[in-house]
N, C-alpha and C. Protein backbone atom coordinates (compact mmCIF):
# COMPACT_ATOMS: atom_id res chain seq x y z
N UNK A 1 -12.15 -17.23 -27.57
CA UNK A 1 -11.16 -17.58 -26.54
C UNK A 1 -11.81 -17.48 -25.16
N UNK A 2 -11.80 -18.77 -24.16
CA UNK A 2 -12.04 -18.30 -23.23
C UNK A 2 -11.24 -18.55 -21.90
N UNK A 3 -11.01 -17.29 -21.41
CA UNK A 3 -10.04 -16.55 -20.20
C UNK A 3 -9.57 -17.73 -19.42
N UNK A 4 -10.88 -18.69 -19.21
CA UNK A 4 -9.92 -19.73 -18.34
C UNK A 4 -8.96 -20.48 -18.77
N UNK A 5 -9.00 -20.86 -19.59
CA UNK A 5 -8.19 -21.58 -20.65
C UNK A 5 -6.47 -20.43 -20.35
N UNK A 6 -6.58 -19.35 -20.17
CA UNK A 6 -5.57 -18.38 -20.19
C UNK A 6 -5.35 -18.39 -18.73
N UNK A 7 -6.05 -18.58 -17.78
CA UNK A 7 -5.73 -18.41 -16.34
C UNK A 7 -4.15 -19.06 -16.14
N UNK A 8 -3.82 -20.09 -16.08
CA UNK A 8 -2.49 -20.70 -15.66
C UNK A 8 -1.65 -19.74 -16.45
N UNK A 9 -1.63 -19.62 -17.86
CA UNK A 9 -0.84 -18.73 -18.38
C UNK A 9 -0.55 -17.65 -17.87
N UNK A 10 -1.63 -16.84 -17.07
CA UNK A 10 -1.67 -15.34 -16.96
C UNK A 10 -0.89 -15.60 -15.31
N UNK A 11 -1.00 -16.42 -14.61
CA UNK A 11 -0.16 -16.46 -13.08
C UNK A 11 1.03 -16.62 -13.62
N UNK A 12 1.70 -18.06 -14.48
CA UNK A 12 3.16 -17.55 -14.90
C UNK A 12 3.62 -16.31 -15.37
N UNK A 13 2.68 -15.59 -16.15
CA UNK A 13 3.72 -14.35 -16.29
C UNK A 13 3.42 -13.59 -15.29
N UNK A 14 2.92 -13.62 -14.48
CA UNK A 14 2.29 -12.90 -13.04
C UNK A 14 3.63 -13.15 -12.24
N UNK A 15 3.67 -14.41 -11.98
CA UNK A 15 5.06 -15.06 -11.18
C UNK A 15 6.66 -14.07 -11.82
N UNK A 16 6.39 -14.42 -13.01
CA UNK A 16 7.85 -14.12 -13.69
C UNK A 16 8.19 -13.04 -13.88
N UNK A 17 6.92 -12.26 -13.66
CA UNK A 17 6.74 -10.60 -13.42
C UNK A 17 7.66 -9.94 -12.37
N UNK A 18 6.95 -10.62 -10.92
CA UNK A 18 6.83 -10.62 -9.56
C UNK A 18 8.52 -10.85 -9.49
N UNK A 19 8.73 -11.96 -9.96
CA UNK A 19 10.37 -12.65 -9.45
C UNK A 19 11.52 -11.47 -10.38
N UNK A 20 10.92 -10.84 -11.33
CA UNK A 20 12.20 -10.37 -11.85
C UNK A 20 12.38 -8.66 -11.32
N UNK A 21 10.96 -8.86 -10.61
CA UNK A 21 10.74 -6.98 -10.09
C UNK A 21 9.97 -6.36 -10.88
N UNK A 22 9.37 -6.88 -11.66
CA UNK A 22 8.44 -5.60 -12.88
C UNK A 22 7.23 -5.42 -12.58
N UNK A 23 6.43 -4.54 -12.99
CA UNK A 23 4.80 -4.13 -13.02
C UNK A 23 4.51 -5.01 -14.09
N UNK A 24 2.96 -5.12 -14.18
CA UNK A 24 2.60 -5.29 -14.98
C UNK A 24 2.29 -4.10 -16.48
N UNK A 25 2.95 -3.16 -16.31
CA UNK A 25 3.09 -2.46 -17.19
C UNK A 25 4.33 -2.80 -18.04
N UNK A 26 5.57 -3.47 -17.64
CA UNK A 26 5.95 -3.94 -18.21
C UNK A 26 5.77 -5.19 -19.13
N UNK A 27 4.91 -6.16 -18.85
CA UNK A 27 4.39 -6.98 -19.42
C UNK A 27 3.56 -6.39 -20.96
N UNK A 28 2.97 -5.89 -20.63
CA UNK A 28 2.23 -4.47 -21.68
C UNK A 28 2.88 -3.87 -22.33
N UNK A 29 4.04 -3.62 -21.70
CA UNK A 29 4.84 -2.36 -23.16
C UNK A 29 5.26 -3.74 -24.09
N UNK A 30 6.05 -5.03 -23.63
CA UNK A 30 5.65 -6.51 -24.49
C UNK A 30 4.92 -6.97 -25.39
N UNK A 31 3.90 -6.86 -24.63
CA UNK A 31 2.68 -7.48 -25.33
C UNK A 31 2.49 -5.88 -26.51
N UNK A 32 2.92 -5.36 -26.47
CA UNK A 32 2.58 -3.64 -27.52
C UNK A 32 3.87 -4.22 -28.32
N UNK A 33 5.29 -4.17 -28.63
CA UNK A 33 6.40 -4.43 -29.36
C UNK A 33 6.20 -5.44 -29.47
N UNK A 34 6.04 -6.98 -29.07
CA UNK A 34 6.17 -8.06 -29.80
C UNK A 34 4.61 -8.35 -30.59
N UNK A 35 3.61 -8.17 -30.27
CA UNK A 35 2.44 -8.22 -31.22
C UNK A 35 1.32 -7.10 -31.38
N UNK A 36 1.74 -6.12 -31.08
CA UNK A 36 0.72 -4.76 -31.29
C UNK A 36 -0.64 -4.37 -30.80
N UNK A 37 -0.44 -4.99 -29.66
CA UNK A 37 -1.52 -5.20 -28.52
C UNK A 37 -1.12 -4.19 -27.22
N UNK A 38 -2.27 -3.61 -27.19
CA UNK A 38 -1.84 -2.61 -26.39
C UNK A 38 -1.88 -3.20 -24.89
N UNK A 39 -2.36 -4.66 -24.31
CA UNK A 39 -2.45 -4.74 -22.96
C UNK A 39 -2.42 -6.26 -23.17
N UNK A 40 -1.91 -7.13 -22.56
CA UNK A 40 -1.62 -8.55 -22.44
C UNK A 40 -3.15 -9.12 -22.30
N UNK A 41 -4.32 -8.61 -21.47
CA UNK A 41 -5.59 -9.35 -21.91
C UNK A 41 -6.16 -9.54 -23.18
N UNK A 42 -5.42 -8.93 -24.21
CA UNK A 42 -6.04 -8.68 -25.72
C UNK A 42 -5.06 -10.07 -26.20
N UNK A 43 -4.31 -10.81 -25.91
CA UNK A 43 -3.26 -11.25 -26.65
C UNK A 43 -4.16 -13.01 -26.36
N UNK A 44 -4.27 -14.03 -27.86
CA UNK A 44 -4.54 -14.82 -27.57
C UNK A 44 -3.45 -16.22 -27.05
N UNK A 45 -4.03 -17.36 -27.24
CA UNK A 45 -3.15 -18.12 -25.96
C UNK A 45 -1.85 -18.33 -26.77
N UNK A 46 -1.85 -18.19 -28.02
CA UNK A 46 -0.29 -19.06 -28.79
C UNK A 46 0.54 -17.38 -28.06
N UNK A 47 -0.27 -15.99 -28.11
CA UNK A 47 0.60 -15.28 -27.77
C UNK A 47 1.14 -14.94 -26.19
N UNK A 48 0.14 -15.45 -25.40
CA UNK A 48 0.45 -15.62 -24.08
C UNK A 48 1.45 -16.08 -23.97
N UNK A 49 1.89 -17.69 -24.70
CA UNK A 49 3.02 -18.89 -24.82
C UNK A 49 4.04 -18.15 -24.90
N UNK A 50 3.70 -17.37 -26.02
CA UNK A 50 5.43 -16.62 -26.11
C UNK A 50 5.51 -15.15 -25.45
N UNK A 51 4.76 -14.62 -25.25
CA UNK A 51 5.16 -13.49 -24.00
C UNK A 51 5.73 -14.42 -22.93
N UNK A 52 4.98 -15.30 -22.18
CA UNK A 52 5.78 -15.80 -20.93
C UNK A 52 7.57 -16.52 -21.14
N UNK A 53 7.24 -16.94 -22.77
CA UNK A 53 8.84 -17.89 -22.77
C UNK A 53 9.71 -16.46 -22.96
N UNK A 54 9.22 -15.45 -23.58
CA UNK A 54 9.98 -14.16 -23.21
C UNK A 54 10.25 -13.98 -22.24
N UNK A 55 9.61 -13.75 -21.09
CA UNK A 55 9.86 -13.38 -19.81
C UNK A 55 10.59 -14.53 -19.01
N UNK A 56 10.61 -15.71 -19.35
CA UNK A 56 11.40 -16.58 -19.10
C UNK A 56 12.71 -16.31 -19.48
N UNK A 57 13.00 -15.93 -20.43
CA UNK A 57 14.48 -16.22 -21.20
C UNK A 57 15.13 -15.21 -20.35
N UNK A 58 14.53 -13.93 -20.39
CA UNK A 58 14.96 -13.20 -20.02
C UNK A 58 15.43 -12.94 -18.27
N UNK A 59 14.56 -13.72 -17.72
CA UNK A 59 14.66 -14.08 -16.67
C UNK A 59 15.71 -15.17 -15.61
N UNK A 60 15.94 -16.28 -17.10
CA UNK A 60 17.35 -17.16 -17.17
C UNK A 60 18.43 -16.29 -17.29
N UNK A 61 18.74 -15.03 -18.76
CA UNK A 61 19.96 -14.44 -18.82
C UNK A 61 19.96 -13.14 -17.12
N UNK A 62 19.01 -12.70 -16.51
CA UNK A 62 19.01 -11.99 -15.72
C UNK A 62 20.32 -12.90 -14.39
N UNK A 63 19.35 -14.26 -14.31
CA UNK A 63 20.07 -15.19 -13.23
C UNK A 63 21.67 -15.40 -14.00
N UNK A 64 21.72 -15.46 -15.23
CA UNK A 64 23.20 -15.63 -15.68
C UNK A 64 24.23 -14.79 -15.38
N UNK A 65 23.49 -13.72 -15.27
CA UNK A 65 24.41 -12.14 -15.05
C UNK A 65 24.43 -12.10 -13.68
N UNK A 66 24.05 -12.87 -12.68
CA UNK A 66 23.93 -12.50 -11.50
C UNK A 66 23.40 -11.45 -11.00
N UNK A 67 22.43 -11.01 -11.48
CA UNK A 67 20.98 -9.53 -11.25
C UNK A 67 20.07 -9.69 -11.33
């Protein structure tokens, strides 16, 4: 795998991080419960895809709730 290929990926969840208020430690405790990776640089790109549409969704029901 190589990182650049992951760069655009890694600013959206950077962004979606940023916009919902979290550390990147939150991204990490994620990337640890949804695939057993202890830090989001270990995770390859199909899992990047779905950490970020995680942080997306979650980020849609946040705006739904008005918070």
């Amino acid at each position: 795998l190589r990182r650049t290929d992951a760069a655009p990926l890694l600013g959206k969840i950077e962004a979606l991080l940023a916009d919902g208020g979290y550390h990147w430690n939150y991204a990490h405790a994620m990337a640890r419960g949804m695939f057993g990776r202890d830090k989001v640089e270990y995770l390859d790109n199909a899992q990047l895809h779905k950490l970020a549409a995680a942080l997306q969704i979650a980020a849609n029901r946040k705006k739904k709730k008005g918070g």
